[in-house]
Protein backbone atom coordinates (compact mmCIF):
# COMPACT_ATOMS: atom_id res chain seq x y z
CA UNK A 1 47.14 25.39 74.40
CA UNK A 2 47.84 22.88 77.07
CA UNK A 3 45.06 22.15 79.31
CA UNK A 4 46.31 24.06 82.20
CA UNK A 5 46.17 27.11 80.28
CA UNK A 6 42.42 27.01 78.98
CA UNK A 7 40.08 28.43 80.39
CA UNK A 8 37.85 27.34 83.45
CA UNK A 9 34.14 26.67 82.73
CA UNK A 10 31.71 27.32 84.66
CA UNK A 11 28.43 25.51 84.58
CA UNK A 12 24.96 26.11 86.34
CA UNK A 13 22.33 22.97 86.69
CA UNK A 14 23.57 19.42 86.03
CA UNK A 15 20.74 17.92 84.29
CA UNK A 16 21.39 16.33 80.83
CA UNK A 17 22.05 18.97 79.20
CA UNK A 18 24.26 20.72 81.90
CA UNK A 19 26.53 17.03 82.00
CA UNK A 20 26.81 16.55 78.26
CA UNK A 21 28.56 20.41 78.74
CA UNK A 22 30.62 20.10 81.35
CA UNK A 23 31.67 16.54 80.49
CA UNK A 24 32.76 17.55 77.08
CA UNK A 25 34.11 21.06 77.76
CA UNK A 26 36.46 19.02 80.33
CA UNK A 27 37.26 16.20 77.58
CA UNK A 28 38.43 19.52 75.22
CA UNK A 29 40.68 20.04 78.56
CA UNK A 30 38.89 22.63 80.48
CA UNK A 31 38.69 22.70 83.72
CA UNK A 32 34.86 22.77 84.74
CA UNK A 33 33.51 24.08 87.60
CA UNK A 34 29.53 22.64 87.65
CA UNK A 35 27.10 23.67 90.35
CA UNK A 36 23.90 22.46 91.24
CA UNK A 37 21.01 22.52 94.27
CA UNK A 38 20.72 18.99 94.83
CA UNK A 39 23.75 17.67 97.32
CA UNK A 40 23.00 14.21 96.77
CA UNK A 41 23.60 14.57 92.57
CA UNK A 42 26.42 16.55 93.66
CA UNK A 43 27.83 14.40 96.02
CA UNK A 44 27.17 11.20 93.44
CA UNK A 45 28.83 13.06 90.33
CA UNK A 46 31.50 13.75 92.42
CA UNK A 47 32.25 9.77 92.72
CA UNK A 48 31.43 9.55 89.31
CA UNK A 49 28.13 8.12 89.87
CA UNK A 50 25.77 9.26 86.26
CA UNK A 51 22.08 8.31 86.76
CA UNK A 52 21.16 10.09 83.16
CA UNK A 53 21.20 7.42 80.50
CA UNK A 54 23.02 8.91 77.65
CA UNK A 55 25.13 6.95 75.75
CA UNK A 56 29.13 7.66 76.48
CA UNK A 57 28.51 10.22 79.05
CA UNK A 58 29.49 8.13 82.08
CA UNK A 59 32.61 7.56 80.15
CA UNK A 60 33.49 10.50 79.62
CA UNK A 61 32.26 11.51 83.00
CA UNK A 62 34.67 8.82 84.51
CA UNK A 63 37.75 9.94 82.03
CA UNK A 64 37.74 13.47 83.12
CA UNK A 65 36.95 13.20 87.03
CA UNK A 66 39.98 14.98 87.45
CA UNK A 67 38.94 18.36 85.28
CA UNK A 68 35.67 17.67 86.87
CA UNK A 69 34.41 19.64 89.94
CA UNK A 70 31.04 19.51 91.77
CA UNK A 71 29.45 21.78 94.27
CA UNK A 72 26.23 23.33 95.69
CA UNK A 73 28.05 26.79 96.27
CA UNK A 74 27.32 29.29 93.74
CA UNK A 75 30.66 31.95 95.13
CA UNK A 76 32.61 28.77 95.06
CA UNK A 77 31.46 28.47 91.13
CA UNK A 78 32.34 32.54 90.98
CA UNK A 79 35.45 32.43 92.73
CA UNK A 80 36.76 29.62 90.42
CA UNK A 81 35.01 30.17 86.58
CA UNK A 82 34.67 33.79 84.56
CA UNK A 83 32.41 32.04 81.80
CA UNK A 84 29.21 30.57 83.36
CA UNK A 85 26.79 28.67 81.04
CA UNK A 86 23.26 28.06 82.22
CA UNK A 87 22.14 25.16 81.80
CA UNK A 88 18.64 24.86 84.22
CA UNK A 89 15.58 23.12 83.25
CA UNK A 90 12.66 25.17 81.66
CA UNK A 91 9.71 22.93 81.34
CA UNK A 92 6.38 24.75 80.00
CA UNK A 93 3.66 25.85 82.52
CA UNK A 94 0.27 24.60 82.84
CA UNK A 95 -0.59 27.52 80.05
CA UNK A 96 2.14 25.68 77.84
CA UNK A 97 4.36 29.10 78.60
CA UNK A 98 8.18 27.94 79.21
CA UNK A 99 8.75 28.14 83.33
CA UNK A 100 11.66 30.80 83.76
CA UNK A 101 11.57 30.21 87.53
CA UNK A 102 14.90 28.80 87.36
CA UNK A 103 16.51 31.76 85.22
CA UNK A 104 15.41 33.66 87.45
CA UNK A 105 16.91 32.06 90.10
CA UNK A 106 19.99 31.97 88.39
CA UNK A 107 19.98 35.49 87.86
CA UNK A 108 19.51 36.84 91.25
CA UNK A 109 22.03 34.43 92.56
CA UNK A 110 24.50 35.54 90.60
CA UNK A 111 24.60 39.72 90.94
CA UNK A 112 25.69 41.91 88.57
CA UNK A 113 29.66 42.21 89.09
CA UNK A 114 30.75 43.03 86.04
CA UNK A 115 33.54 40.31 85.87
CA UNK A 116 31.71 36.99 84.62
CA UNK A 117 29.90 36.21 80.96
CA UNK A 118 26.87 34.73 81.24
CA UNK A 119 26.20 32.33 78.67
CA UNK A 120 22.49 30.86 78.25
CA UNK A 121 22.32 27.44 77.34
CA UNK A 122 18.62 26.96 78.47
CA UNK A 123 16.23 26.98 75.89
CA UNK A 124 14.07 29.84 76.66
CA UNK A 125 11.70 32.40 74.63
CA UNK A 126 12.65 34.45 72.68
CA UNK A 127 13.10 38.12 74.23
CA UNK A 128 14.25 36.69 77.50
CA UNK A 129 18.15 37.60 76.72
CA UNK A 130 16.95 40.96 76.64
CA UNK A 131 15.16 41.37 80.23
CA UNK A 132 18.27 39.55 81.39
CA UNK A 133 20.54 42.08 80.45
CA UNK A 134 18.20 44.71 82.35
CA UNK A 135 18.62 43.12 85.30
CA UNK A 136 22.38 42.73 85.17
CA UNK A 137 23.34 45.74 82.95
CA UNK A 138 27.02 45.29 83.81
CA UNK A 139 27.24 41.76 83.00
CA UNK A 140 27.98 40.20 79.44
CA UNK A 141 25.61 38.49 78.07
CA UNK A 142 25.74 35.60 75.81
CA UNK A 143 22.80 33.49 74.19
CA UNK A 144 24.29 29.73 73.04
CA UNK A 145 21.63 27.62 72.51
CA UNK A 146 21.92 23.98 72.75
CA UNK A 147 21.12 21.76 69.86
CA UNK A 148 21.73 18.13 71.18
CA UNK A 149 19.42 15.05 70.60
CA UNK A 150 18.87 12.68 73.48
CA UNK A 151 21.23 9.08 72.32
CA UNK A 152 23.81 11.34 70.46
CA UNK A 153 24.45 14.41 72.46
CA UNK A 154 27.76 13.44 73.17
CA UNK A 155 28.43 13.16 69.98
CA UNK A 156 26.64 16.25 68.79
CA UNK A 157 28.62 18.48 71.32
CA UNK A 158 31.89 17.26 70.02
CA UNK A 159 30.81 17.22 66.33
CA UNK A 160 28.44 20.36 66.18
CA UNK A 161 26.43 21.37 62.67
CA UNK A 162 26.74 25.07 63.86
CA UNK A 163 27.40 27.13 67.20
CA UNK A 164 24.84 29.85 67.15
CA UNK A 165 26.15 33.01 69.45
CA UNK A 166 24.19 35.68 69.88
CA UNK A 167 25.35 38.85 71.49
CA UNK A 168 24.17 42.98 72.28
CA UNK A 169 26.39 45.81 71.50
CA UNK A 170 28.95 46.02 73.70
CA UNK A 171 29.14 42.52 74.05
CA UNK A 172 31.44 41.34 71.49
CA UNK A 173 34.93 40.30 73.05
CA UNK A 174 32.91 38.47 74.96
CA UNK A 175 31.16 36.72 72.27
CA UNK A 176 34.53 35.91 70.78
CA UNK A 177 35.29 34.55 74.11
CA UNK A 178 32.75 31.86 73.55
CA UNK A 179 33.26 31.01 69.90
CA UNK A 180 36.80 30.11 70.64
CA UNK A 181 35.86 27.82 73.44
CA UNK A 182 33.61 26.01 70.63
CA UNK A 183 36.64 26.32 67.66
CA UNK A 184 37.87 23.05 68.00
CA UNK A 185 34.36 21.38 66.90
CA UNK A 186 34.69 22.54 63.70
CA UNK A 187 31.46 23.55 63.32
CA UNK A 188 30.11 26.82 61.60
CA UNK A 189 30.13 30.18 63.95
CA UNK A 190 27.02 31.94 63.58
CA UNK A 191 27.15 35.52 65.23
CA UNK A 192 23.47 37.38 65.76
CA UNK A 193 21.94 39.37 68.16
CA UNK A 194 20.33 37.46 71.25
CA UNK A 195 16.54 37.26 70.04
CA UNK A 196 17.44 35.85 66.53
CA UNK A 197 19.73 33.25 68.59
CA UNK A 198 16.90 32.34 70.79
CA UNK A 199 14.59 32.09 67.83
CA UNK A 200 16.71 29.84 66.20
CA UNK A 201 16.68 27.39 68.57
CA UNK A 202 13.03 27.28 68.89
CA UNK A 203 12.21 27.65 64.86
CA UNK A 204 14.65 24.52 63.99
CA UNK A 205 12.52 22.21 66.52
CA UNK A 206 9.46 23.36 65.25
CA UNK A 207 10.03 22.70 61.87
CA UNK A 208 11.24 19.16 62.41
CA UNK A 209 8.52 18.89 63.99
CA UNK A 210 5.90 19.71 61.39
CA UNK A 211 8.18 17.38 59.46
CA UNK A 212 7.16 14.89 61.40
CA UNK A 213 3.53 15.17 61.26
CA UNK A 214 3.64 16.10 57.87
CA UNK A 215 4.88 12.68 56.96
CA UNK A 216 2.65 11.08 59.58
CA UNK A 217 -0.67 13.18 57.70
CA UNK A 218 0.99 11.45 54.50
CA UNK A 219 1.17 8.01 56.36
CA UNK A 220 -2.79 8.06 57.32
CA UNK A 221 -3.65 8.57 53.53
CA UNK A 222 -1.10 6.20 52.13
CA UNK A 223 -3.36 3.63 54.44
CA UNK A 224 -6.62 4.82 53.12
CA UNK A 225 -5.16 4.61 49.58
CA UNK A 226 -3.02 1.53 49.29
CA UNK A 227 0.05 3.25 48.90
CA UNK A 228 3.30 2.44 51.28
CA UNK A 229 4.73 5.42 53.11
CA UNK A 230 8.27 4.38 52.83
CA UNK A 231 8.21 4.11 49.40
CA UNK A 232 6.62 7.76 49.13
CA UNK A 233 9.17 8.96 51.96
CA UNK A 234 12.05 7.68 49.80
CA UNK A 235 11.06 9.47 46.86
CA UNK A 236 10.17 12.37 48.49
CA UNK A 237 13.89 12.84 50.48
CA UNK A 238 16.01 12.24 46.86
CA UNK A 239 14.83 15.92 45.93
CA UNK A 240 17.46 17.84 47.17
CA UNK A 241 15.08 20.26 47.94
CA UNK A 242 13.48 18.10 50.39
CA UNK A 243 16.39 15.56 51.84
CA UNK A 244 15.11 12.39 54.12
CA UNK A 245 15.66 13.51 57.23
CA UNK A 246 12.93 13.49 59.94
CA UNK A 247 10.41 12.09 57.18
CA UNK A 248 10.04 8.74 59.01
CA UNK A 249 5.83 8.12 60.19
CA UNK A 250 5.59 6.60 63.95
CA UNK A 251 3.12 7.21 66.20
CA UNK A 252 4.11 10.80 67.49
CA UNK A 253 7.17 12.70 68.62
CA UNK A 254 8.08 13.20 72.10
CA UNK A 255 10.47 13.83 74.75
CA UNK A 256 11.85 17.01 76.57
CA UNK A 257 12.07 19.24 72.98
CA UNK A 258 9.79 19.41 70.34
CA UNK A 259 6.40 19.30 72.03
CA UNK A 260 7.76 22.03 74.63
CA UNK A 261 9.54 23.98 71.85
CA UNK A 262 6.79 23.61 69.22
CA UNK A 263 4.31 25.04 72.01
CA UNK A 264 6.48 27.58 73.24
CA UNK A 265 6.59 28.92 70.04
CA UNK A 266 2.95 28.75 69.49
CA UNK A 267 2.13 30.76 72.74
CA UNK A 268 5.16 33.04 72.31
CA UNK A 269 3.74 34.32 68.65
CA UNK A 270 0.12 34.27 70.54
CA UNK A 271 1.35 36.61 73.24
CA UNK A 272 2.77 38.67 70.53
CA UNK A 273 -0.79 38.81 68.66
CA UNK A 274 0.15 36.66 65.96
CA UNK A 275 -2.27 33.23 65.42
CA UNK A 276 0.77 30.65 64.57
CA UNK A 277 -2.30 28.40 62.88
CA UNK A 278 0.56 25.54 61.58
CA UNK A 279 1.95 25.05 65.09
CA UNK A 280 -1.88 24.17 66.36
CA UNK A 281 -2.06 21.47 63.19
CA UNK A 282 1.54 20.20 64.14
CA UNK A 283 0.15 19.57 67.69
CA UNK A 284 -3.15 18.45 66.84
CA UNK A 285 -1.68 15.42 64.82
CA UNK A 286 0.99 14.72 67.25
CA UNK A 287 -1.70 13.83 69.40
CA UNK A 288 -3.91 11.98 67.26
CA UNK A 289 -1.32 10.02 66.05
CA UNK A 290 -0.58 8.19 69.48
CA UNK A 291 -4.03 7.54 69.77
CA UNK A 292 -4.56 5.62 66.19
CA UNK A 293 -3.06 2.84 66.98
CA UNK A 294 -5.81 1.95 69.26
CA UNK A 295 -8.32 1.83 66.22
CA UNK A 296 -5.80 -0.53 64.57
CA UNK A 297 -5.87 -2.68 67.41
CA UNK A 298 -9.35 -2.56 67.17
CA UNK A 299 -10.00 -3.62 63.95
CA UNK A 300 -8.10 -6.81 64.34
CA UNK A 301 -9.32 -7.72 67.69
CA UNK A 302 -12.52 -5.74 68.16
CA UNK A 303 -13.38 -5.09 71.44
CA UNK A 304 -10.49 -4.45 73.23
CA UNK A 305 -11.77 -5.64 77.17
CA UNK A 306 -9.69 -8.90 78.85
CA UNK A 307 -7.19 -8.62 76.20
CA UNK A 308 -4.22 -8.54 77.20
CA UNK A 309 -1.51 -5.90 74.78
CA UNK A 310 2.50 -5.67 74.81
CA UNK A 311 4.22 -2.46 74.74
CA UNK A 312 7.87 -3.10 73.55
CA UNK A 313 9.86 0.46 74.32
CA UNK A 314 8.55 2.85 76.51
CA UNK A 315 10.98 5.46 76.31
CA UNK A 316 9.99 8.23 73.73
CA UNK A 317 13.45 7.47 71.41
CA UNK A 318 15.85 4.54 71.80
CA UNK A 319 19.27 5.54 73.86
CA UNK A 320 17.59 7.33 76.31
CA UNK A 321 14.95 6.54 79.53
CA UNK A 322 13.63 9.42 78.95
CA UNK A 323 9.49 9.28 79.54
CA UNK A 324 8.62 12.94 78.97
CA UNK A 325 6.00 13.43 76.45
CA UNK A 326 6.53 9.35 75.52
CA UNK A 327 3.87 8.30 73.41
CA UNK A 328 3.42 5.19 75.75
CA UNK A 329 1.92 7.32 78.31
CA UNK A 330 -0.77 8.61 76.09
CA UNK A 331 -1.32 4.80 74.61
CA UNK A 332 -0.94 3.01 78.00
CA UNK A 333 -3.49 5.44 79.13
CA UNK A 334 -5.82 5.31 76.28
CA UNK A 335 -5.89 1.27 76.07
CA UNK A 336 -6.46 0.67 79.74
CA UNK A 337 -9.39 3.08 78.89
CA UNK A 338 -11.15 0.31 76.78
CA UNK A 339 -10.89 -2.31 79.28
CA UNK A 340 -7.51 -3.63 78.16
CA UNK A 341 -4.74 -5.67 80.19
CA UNK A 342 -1.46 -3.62 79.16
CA UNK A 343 2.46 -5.76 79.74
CA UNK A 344 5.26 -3.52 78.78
CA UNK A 345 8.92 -4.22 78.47
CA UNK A 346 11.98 -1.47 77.83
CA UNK A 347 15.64 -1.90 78.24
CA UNK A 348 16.52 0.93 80.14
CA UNK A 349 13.17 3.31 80.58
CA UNK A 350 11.07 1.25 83.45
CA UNK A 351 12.15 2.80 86.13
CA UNK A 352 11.43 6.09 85.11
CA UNK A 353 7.98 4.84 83.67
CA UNK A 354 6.60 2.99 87.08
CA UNK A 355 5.16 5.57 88.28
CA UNK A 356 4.19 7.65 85.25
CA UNK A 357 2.17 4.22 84.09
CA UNK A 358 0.26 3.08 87.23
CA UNK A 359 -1.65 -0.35 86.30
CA UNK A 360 1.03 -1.32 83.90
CA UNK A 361 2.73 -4.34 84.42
CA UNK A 362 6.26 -4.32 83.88
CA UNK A 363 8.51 -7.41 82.63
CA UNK A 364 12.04 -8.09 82.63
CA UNK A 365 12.60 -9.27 79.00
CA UNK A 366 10.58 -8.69 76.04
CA UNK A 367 9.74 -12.38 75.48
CA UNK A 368 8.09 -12.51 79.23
CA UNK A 369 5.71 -9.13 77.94
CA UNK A 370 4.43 -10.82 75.03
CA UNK A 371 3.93 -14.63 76.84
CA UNK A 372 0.27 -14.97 76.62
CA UNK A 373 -0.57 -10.97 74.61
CA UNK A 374 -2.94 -11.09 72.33
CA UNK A 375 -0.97 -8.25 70.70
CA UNK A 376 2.33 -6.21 70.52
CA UNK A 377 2.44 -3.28 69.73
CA UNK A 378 6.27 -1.74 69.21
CA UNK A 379 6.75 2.37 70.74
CA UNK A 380 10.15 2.66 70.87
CA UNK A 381 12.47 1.69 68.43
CA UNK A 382 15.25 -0.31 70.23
CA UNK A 383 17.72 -2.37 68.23
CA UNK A 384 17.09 -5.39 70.44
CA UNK A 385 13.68 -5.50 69.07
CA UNK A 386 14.99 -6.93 65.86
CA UNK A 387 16.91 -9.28 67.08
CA UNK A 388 13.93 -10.85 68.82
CA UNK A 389 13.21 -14.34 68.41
CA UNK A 390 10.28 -13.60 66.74
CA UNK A 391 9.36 -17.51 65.69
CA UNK A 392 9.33 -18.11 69.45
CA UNK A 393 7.46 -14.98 70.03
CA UNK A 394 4.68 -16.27 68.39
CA UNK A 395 4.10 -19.27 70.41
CA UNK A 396 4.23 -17.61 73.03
CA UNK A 397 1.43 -15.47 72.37
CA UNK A 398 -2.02 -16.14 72.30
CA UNK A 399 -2.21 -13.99 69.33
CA UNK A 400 0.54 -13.18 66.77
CA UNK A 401 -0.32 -9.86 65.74
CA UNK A 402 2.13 -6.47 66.00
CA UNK A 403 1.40 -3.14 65.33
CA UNK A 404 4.63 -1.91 64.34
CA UNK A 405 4.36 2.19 65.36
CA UNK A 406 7.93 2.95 64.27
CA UNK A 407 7.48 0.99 60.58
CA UNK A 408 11.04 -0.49 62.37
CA UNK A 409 10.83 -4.53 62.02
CA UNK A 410 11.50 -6.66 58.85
CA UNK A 411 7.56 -7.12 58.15
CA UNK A 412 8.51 -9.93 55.59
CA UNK A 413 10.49 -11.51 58.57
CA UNK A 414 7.24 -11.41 60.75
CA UNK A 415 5.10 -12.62 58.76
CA UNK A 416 7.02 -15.28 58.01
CA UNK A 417 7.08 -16.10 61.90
CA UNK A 418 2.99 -15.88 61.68
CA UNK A 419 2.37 -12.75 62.93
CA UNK A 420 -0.16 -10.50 61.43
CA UNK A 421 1.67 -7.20 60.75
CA UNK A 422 0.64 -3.70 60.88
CA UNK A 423 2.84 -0.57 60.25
CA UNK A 424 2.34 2.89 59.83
CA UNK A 425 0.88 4.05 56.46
CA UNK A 426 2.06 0.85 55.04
CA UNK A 427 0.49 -2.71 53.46
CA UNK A 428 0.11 -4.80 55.86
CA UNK A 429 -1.65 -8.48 56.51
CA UNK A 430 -4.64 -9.77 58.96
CA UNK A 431 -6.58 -6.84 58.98
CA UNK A 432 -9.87 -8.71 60.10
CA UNK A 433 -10.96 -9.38 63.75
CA UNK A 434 -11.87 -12.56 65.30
């Protein structure tokens, strides 16, 4: 079809993921309708002004102005677009429940006429399709969760593993309305009913999640032991059963998914009267894990008051400013605690961070965070990092020493440069304190 005969697209809430949609529906050559509450993002998208950092989104943004349209009204967004994907924020609740406020909102906003689809993009728990439907019996309903990672979404929009499209009875020409919308990705069509869609959504994070901290757990004994966690990772991911993804140690996951997915799911079986007991491990470990660094730092400079420590990345991935559930909050937090002085440097994350990390002092290059540190310590693993002039690093601190928390620089390199080096789970050199 040519693009004047595709469909328009309708989409509700411009956050990330609500862009990365529109922007790449319109790129397939839909027009896209995209509404949202706040005038002034409305009025900046418009002008192609992008304040989320997301690699190629502006781009793309700036590529399809012209498909692209922008507005506050909600009958403006009805008039124009039949299929209307929701794509509004649901962060968890103090009680660690996922906040449907915005559904909601959504949902009484929109009436039940009878002529649109509603298509859920939000990530919400599972049963919520359902009560939807209740509310707007004459309304198709649609549940299309989103399965994009922050520094790739483009990309993972455009080149999808699988479209998952759950759909009720009566429900299915719509449902085949959506999957041809996706057909040009390529990517496998998975039909279920809506609860199995929502589950899916919310099972896959979990369980890269206890990936994660299964690996990490693996990472704290290969220290106690001798053994290098690479080396075990390695041999673990060429059994085909296995595979290497996600089986990299660091010093916790983060960001806007896995902890809110991994608890949602945890609360979600608890209100059902099931005791998820591997979720509560998952989390518990997460947690600790940000924390040991601190006892590494420790037990090469001992007491940890007047010195002065280097954060390199703050963001909780590299290609993103993200700072939701970073792991520099907790460790910021947690080494001010003991009296320490704590620098910090990241490419594109401090202004989100200044306020979430009051007392921090933030520097303009990484060189001017570690001038006078008695240690680094590496969060976020931004290519830069290597490419540090690590020789001249060294002089400039009063202290060479790095904990590496993503195992991501060349430790023979470092050493090398006199720094005493420190991964995750692996060998390293200088272990003793002053």
């Amino acid at each position: 079809m040519k693009g004047s005969e595709l469909p328009t697209v309708g989409v509700i809430g411009v956050g990330w993921v609500g862009l990365v949609t529109a922007a790449c529906f319109a790129e397939l050559g839909h027009p896209v309708v995209a509404r949202d509450v706040v005038p002034e993002k409305v009025e900046a998208l418009s002008r192609g002004e992008v304040a989320i950092h997301e690699p190629g989104l502006a781009d793309l943004i700036g590529r399809n102005l012209d498909r692209l349209h922008f507005t506050t009204d909600m009958d403006e967004l009805l008039d124009r677009a039949r299929l209307l994907f929701v794509c509004v924020d649901t962060p968890p609740t103090y009680s660690g429940d996922a906040d449907l406020s915005r559904v909601h909102s959504v949902v009484r906003d929109l009436g039940d006429d009878g002529e649109h689809i509603l298509v859920m993009k939000s990530t919400v728990p599972a049963g919520t399709g359902e009560r939807v439907r209740r509310e707007l019996p004459g309304m198709p309903y649609v549940s299309c969760p989103e399965f994009l990672k922050e520094g790739s979404a483009v990309d993972d929009f455009m080149h999808p593993d699988r479209v998952v499209i759950g759909f009720s009875a009566g429900d299915e020409e719509a449902a085949a309305e959506v999957a041809e919308l996706y057909r040009p990705l390529g990517g496998e069509v998975m039909k279920t009913d809506i609860s199995s869609a929502e589950m899916v959504k919310l099972a896959s994070n979990a369980y890269l999640a206890t990936r994660i901290s299964f690996i990490n757990e693996i990472a704290n004994v290969c220290e106690e032991v001798g053994a290098d966690v690479e080396q075990v990772a390695r041999g673990m991911g060429l059994d085909d059963r296995i595979g290497p993804q996600f089986l990299r140690p660091g010093i916790g996951f983060g960001g806007s998914c896995f902890p809110k997915d991994v608890s949602s799911l945890k609360l979600l079986a608890g209100n059902s009267g099931y005791h998820f007991q591997l979720l509560n491990s998952v989390i518990e470990v997460n947690e600790l894990q940000k924390r040991r660094v601190v006892n590494k730092l420790h037990r090469h400079l001992g007491s940890l008051v007047g010195r002065r420590i280097a954060l390199l990345g703050l963001a909780f991935k590299p290609e993103t400013d993200d700072m939701r559930e970073a792991s520099s909050l907790v460790l910021s937090a947690r080494l001010r605690g003991e009296g320490a002085e704590v620098v910090a440097y990241d490419p594109v994350a401090m202004g989100n961070a200044r306020e979430l990390l009051p007392g921090v002092e933030m520097k303009h290059t990484a060189l001017m965070a570690l001038e006078g540190s008695d240690a680094a310590v590496l969060v976020t693993e931004w290519p830069e990092f290597r490419e540090l002039d690590w020789a001249g690093a060294a002089e400039r601190m009063t202290r060479p020493l790095i904990i590496d928390g993503r195992n991501f620089l060349d430790a023979d390199l470092l050493e090398s440069a006199g720094f005493a080096y420190e991964g995750i789970g692996r060998p390293g050199t200088g272990t003793g304190t002053e």
